[in-house]
C-alpha atoms as a PDB file:
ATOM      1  CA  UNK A   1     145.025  61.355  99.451  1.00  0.00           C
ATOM      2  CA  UNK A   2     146.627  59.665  96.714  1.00  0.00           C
ATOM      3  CA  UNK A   3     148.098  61.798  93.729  1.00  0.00           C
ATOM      4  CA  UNK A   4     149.067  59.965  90.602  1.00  0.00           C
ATOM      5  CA  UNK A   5     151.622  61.295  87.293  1.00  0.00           C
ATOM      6  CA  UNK A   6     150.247  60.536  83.966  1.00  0.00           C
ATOM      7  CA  UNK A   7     152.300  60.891  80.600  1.00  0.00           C
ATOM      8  CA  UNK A   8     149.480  61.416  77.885  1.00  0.00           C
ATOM      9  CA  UNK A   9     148.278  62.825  74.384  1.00  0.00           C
ATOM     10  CA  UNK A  10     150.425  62.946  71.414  1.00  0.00           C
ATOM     11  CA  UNK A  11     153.926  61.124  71.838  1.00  0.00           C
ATOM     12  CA  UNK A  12     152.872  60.855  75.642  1.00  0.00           C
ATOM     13  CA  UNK A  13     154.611  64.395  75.478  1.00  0.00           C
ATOM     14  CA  UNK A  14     152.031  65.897  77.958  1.00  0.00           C
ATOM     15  CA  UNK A  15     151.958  66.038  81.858  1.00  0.00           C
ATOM     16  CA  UNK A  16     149.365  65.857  83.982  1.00  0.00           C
ATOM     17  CA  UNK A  17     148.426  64.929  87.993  1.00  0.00           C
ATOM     18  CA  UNK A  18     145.252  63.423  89.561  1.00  0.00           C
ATOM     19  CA  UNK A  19     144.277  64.590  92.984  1.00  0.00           C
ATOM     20  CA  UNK A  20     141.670  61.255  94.297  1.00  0.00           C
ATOM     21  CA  UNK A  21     139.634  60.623  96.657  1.00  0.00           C
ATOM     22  CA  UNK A  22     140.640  58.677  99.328  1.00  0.00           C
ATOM     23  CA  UNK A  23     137.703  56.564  98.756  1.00  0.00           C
ATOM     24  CA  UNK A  24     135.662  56.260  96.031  1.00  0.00           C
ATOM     25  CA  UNK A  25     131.673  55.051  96.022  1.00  0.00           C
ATOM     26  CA  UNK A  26     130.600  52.666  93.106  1.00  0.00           C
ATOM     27  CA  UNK A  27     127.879  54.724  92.045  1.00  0.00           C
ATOM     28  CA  UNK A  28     129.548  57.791  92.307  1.00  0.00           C
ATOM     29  CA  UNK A  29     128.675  59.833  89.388  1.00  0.00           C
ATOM     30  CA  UNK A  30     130.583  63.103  90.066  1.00  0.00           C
ATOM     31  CA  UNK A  31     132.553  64.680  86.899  1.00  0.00           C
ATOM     32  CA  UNK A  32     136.117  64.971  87.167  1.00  0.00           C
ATOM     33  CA  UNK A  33     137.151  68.652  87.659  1.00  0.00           C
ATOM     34  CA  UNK A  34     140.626  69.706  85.051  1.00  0.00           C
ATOM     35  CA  UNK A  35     142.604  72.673  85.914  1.00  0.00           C
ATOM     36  CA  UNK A  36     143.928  74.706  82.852  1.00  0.00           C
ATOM     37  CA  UNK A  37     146.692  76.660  82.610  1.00  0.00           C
ATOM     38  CA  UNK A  38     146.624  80.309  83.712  1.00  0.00           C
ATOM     39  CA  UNK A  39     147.804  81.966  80.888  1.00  0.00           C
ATOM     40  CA  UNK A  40     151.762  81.084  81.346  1.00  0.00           C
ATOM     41  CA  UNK A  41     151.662  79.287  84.998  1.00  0.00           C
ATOM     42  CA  UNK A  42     152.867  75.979  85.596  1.00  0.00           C
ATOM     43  CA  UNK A  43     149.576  73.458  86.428  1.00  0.00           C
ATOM     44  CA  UNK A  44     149.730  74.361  90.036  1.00  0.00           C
ATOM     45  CA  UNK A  45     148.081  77.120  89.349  1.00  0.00           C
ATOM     46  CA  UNK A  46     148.774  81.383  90.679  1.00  0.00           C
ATOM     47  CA  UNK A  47     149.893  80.885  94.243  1.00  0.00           C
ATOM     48  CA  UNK A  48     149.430  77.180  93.964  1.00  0.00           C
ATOM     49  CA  UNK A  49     145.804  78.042  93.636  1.00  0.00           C
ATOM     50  CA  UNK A  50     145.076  74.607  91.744  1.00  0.00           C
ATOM     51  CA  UNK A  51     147.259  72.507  93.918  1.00  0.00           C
ATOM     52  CA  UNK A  52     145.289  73.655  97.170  1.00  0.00           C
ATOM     53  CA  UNK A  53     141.943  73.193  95.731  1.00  0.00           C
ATOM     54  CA  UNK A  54     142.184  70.105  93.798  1.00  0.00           C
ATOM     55  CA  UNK A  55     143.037  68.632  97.277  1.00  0.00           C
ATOM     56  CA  UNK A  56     140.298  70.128  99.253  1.00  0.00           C
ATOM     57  CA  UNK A  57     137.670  69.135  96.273  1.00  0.00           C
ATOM     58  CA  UNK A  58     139.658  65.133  96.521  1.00  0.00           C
ATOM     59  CA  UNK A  59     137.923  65.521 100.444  1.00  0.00           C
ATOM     60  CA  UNK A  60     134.916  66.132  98.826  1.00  0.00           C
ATOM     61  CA  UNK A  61     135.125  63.251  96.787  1.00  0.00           C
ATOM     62  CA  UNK A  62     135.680  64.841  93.421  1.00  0.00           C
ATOM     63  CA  UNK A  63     138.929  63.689  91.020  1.00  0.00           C
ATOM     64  CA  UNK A  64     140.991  66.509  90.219  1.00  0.00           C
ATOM     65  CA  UNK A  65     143.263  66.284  87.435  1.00  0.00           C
ATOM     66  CA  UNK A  66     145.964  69.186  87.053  1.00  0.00           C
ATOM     67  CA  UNK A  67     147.795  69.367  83.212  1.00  0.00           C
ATOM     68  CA  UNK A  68     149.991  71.359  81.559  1.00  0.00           C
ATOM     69  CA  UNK A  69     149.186  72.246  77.782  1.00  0.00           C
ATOM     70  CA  UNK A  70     152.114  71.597  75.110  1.00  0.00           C
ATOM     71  CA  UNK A  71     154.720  73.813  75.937  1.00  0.00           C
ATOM     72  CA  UNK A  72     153.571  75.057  79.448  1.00  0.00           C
ATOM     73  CA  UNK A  73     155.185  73.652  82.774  1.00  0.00           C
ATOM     74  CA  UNK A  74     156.744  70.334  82.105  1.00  0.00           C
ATOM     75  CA  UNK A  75     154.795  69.014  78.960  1.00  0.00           C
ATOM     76  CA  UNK A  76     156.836  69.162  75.818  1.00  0.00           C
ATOM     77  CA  UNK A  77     156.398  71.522  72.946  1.00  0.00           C
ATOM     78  CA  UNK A  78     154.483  70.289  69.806  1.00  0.00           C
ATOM     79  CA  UNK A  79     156.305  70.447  66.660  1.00  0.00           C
ATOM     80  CA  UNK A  80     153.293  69.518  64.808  1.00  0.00           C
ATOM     81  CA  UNK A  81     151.661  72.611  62.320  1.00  0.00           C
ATOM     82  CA  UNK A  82     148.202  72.868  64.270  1.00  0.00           C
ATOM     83  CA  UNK A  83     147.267  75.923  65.640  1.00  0.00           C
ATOM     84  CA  UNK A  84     146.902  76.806  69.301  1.00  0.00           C
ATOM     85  CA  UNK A  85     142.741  76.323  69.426  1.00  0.00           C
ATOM     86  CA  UNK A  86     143.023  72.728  67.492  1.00  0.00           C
ATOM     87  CA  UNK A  87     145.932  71.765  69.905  1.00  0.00           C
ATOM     88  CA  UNK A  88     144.288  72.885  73.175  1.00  0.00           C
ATOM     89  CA  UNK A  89     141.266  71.259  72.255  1.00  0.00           C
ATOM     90  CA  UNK A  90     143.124  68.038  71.031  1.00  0.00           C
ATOM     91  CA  UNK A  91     144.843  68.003  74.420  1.00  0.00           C
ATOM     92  CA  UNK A  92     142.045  68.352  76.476  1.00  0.00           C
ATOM     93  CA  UNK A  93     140.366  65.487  75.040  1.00  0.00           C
ATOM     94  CA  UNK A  94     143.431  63.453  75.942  1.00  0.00           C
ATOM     95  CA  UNK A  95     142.950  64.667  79.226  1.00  0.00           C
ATOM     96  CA  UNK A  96     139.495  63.504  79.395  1.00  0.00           C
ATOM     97  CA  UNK A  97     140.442  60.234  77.726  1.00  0.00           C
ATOM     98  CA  UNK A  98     142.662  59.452  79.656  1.00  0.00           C
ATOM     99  CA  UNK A  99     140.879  59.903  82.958  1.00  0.00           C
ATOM    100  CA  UNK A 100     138.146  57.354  81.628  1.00  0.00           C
ATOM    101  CA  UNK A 101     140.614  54.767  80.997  1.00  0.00           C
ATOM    102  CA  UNK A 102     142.272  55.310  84.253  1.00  0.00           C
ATOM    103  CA  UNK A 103     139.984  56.238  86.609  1.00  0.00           C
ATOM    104  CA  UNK A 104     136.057  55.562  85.162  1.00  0.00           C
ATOM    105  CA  UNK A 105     135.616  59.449  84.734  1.00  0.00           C
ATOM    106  CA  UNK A 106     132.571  59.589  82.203  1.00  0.00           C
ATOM    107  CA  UNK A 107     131.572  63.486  83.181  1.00  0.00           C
ATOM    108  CA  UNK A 108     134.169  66.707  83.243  1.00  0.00           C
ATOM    109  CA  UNK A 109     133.760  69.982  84.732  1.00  0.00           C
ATOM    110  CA  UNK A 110     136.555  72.301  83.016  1.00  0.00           C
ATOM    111  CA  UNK A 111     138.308  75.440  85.031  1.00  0.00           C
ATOM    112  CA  UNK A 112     140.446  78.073  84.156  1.00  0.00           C
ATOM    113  CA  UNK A 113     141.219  81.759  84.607  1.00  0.00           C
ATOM    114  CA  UNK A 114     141.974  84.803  82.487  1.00  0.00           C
ATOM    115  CA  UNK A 115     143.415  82.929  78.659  1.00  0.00           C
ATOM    116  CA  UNK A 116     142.615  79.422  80.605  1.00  0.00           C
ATOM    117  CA  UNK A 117     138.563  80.397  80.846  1.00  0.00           C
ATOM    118  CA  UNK A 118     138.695  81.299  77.060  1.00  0.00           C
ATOM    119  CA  UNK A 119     140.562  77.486  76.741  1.00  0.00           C
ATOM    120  CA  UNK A 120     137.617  76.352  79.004  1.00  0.00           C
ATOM    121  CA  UNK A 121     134.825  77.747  77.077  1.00  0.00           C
ATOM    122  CA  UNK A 122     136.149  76.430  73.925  1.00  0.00           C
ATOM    123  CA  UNK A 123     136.808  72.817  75.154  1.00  0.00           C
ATOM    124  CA  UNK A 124     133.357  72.788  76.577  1.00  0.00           C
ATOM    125  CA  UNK A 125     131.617  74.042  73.533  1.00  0.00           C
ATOM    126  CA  UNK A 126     133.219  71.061  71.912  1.00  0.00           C
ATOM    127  CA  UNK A 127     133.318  68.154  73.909  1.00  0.00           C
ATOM    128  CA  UNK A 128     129.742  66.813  75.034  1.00  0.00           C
ATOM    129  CA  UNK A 129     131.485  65.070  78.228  1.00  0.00           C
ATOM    130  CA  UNK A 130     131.711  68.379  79.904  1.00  0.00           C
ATOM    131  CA  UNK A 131     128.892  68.621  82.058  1.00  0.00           C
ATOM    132  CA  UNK A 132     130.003  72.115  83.895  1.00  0.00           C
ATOM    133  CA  UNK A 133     132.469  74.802  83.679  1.00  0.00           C
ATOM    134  CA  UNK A 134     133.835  77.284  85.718  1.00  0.00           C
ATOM    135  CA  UNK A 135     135.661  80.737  84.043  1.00  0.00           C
ATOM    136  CA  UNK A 136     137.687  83.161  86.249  1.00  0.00           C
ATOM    137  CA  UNK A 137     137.856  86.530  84.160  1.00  0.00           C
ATOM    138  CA  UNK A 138     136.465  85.476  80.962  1.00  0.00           C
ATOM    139  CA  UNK A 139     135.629  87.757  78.451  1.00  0.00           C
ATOM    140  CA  UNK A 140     133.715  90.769  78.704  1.00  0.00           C
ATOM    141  CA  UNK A 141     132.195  93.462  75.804  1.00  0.00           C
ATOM    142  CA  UNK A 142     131.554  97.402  76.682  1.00  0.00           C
ATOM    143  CA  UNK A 143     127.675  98.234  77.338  1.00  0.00           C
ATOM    144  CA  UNK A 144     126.257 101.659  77.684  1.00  0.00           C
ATOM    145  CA  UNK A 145     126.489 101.381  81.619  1.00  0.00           C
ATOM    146  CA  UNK A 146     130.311  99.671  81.354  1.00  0.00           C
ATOM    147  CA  UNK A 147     131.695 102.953  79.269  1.00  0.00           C
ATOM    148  CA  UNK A 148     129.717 105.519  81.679  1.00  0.00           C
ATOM    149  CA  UNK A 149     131.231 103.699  84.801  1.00  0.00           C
ATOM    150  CA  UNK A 150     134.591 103.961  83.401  1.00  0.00           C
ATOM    151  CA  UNK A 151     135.231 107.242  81.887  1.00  0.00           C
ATOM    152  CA  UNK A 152     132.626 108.992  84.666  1.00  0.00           C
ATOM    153  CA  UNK A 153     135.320 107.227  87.352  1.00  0.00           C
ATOM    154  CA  UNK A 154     138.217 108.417  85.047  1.00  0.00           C
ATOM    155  CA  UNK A 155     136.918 111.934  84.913  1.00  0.00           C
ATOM    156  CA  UNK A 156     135.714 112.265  88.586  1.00  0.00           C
ATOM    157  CA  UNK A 157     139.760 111.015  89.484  1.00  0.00           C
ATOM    158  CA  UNK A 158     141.171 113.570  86.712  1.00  0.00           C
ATOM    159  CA  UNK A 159     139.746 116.521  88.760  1.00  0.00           C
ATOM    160  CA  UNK A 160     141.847 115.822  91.390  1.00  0.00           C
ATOM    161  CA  UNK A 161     144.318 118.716  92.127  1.00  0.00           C
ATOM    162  CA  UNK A 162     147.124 116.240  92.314  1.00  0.00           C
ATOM    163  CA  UNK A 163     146.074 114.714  88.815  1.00  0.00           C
ATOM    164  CA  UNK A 164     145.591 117.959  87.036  1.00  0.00           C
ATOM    165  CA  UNK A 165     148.795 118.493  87.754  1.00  0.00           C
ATOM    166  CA  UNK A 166     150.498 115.167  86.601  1.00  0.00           C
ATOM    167  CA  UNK A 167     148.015 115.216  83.674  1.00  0.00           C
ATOM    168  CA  UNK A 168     149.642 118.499  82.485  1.00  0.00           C
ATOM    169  CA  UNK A 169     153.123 117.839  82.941  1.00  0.00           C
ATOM    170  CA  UNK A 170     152.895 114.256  81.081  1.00  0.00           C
ATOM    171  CA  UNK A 171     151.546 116.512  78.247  1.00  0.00           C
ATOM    172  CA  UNK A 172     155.232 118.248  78.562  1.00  0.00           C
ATOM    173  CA  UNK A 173     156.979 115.365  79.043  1.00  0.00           C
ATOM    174  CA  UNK A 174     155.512 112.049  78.425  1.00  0.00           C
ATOM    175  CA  UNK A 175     156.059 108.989  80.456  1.00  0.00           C
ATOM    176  CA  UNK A 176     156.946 106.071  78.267  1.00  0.00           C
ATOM    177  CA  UNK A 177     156.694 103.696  81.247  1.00  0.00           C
ATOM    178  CA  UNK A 178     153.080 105.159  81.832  1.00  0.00           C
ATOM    179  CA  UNK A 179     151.442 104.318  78.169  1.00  0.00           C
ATOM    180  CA  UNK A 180     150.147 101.068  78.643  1.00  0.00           C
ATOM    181  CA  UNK A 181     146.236 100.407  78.785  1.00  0.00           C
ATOM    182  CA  UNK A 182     144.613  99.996  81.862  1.00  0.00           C
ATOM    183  CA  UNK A 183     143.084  96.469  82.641  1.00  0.00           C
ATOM    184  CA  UNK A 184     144.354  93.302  80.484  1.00  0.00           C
ATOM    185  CA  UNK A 185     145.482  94.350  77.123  1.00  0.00           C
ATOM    186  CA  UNK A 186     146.618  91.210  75.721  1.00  0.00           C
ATOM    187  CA  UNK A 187     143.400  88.798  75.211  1.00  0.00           C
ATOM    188  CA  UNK A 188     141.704  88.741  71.776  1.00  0.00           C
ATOM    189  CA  UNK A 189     137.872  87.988  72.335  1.00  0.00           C
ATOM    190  CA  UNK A 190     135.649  86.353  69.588  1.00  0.00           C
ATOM    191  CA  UNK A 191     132.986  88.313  68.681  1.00  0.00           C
ATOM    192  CA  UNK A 192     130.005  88.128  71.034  1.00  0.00           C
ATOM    193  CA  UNK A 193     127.744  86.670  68.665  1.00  0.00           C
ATOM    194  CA  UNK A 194     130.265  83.637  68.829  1.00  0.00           C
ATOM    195  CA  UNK A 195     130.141  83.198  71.937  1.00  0.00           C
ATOM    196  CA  UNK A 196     126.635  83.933  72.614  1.00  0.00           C
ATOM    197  CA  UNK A 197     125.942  81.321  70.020  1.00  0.00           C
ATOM    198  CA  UNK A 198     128.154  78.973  72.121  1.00  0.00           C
ATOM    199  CA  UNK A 199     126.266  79.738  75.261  1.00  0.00           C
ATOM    200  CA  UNK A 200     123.214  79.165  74.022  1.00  0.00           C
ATOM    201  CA  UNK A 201     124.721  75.382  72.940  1.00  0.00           C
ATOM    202  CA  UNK A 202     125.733  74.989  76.416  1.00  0.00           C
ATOM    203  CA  UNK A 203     122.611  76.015  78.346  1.00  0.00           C
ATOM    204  CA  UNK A 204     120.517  73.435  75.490  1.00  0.00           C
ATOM    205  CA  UNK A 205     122.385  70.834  77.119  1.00  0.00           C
ATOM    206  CA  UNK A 206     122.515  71.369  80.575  1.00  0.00           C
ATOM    207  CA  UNK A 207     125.693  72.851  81.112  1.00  0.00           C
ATOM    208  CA  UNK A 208     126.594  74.049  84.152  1.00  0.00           C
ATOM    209  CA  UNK A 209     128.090  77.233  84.286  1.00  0.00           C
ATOM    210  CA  UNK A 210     130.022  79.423  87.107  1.00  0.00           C
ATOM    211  CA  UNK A 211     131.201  82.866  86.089  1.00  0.00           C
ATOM    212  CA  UNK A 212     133.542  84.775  88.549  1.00  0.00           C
ATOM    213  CA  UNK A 213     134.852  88.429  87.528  1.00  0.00           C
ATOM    214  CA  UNK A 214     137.305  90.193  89.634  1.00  0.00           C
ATOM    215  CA  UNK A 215     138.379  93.990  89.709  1.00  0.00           C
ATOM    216  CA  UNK A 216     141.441  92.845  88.697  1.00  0.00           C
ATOM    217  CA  UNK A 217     139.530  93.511  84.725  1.00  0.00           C
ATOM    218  CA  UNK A 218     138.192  96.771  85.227  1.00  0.00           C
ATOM    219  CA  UNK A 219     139.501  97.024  81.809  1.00  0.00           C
ATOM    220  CA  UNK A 220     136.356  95.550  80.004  1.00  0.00           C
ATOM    221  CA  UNK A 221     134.110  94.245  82.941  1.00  0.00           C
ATOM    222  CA  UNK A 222     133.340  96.537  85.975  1.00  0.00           C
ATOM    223  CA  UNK A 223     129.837  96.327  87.342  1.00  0.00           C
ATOM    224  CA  UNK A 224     128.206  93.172  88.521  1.00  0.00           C
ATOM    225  CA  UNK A 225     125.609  92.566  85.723  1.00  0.00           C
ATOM    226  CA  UNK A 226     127.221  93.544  82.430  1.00  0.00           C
ATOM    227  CA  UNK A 227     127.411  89.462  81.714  1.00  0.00           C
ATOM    228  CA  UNK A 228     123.841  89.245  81.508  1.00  0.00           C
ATOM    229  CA  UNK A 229     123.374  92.926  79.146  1.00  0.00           C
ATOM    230  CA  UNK A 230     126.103  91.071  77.538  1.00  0.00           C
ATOM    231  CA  UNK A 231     124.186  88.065  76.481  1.00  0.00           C
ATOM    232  CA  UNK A 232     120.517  89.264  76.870  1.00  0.00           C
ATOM    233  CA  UNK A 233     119.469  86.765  74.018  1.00  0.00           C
ATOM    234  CA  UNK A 234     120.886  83.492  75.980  1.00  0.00           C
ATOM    235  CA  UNK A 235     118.166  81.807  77.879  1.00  0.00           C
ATOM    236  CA  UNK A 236     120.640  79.977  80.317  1.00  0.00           C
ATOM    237  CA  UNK A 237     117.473  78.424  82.664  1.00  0.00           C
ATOM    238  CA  UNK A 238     119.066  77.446  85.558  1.00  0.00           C
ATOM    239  CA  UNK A 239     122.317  76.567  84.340  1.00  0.00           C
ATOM    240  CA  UNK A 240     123.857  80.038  85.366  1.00  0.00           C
ATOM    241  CA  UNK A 241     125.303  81.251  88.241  1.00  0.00           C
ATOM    242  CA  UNK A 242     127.649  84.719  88.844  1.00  0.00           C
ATOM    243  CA  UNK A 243     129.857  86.348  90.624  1.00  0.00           C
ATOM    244  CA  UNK A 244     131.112  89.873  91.016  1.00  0.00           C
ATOM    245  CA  UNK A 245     134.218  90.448  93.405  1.00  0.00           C
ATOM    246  CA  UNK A 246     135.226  94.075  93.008  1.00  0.00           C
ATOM    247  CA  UNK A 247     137.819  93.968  95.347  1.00  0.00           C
ATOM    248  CA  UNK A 248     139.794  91.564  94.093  1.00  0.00           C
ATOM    249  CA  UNK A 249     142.751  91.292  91.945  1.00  0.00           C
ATOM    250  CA  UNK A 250     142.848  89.026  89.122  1.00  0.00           C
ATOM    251  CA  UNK A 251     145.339  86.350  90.319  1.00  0.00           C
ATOM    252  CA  UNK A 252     143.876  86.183  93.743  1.00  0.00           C
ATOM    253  CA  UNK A 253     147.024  87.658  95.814  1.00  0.00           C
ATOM    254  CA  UNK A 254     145.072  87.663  99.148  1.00  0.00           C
ATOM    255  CA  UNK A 255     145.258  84.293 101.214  1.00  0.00           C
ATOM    256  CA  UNK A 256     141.630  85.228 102.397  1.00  0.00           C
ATOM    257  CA  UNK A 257     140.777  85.750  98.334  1.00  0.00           C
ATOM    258  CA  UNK A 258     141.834  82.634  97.025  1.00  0.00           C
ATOM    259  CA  UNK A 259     139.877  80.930 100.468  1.00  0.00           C
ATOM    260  CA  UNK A 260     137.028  82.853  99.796  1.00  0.00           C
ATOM    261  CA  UNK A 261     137.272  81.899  95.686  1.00  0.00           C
ATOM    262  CA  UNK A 262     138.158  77.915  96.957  1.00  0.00           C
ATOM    263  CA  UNK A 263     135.121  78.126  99.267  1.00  0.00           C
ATOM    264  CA  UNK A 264     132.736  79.500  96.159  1.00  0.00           C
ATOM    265  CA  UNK A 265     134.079  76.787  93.706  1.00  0.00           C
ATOM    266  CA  UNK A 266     133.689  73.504  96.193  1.00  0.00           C
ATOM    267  CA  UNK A 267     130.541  74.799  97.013  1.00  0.00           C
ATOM    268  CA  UNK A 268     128.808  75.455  93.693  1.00  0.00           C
ATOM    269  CA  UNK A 269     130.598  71.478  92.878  1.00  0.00           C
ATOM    270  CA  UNK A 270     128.526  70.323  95.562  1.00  0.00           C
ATOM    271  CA  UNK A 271     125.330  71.704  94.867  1.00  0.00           C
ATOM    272  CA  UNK A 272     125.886  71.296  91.098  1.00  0.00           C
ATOM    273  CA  UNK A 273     126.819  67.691  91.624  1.00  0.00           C
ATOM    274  CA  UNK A 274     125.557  66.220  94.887  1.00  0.00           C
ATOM    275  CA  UNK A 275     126.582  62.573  95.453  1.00  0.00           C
ATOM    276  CA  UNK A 276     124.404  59.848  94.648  1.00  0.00           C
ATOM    277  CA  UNK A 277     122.654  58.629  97.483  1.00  0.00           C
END
């Protein structure tokens, strides 16, 4: 299947690559899927995650289009003043610009995992051509049932013989290599009104929306529902759809993880956005 460089955005400084179809129906009104980066990974994606999919979804007959962000992989850095949020959402419209001019895209469907879900949400809460997104390890907030599955689990593994006994001679002799905090420490959510407000936006217009969570976040999601407590007031319709893989980590080490992720994603594409008959 063909694949295609484009130089785009401001000063033509970013870089991006379309996966297409090998061939393409005139009334084909399928949204062109863009891969975001994962948090500091090159556009190919953890394990070439992107790369592999945006080629099985081109069989399928969807355009893929794989960018880096300014300063990421091999787009330039900005030397511009504008924060990161402005920029990223700046670029992406680029992105999506640039696949009308060049290949007739008029519809988007926006992907990305861990910092490139938050990018996701925010580019489709802006930009009225996305018509679907789909967030790997978004953002999470603590319910009642989230903080009594954690620190039950944490107390039920303390009273181990083995951990009593680590547990008191850290309180001896601490571990500096040992004081991180367990899950993903580095992501900044909005406040859940904000994004519950956003949601809301999104399910108004039709938005389609796939949530995956992995036990790779045990951090601040670990049961399969706490999305919904989360966002109780959001009347989503039929616009949502959610996932819950407890047993995997959150870049998708396992072969048979990222196929079973690849096989999720080109399925909910097809259902979400069968082909014109």
């Amino acid at each position: 299947m063909p694949e295609k460089i484009h130089r785009f955005g401001p000063g033509r400084g970013l870089i991006g690559l379309t996966t297409e179809p090998a061939a393409t129906r005139a009334d084909d009104d399928k949204p062109a899927v863009i891969f975001l980066n994962a948090g500091l990974v090159h556009r190919i994606g953890p394990y070439r995650m992107h790369t592999v999919l945006a080629r099985r979804l081109a069989e399928r007959g969807f355009l893929a289009f794989r960018f880096d962000l300014s300063g990421l992989g091999d787009s330039h850095t900005r030397t511009d003043n504008r924060g990161y949020r402005e920029r990223t959402l700046e670029e992406a419209a680029a992105a999506m610009d640039t696949l009308s001019q060049h290949h007739g895209a008029r519809r988007f469907v926006v992907t990305g995992l861990c910092s490139g879900a938050m990018n996701a949400h925010g580019i489709a809460a802006a930009d009225e051509r996305v018509a679907g997104m789909i967030l790997l390890d978004a953002y999470g907030y603590p319910t009642a049932r989230f903080l009594l599955r954690r620190y039950a689990s944490n107390a039920l593994r303390s009273l181990h013989p083995r951990k009593l006994i680590t547990h008191l001679r850290s309180l001896v002799q601490p571990d500096p290599a040992r004081s991180g905090v367990e899950g993903i420490d580095y992501l900044d959510f909005p406040p859940r009104q904000e994004i519950a407000a956003d949601l809301g936006k999104l399910a108004a217009r039709g938005t389609r929306m796939l949530f995956i969570y992995t036990g790779g976040v045990g951090g601040y999601y670990n049961y399969e529902g706490q999305f919904r407590d989360n966002f109780r007031s959001v009347d989503f319709g039929d616009c949502l759809q959610l996932d819950y893989l407890p047993a995997v980590d959150h870049t998708f080490t396992l072969l048979r993880d990222r196929h079973t992720l690849m096989d999720r994603i080109e399925g909910w594409l097809q259902e979400q956005f069968p082909e014109r008959r």
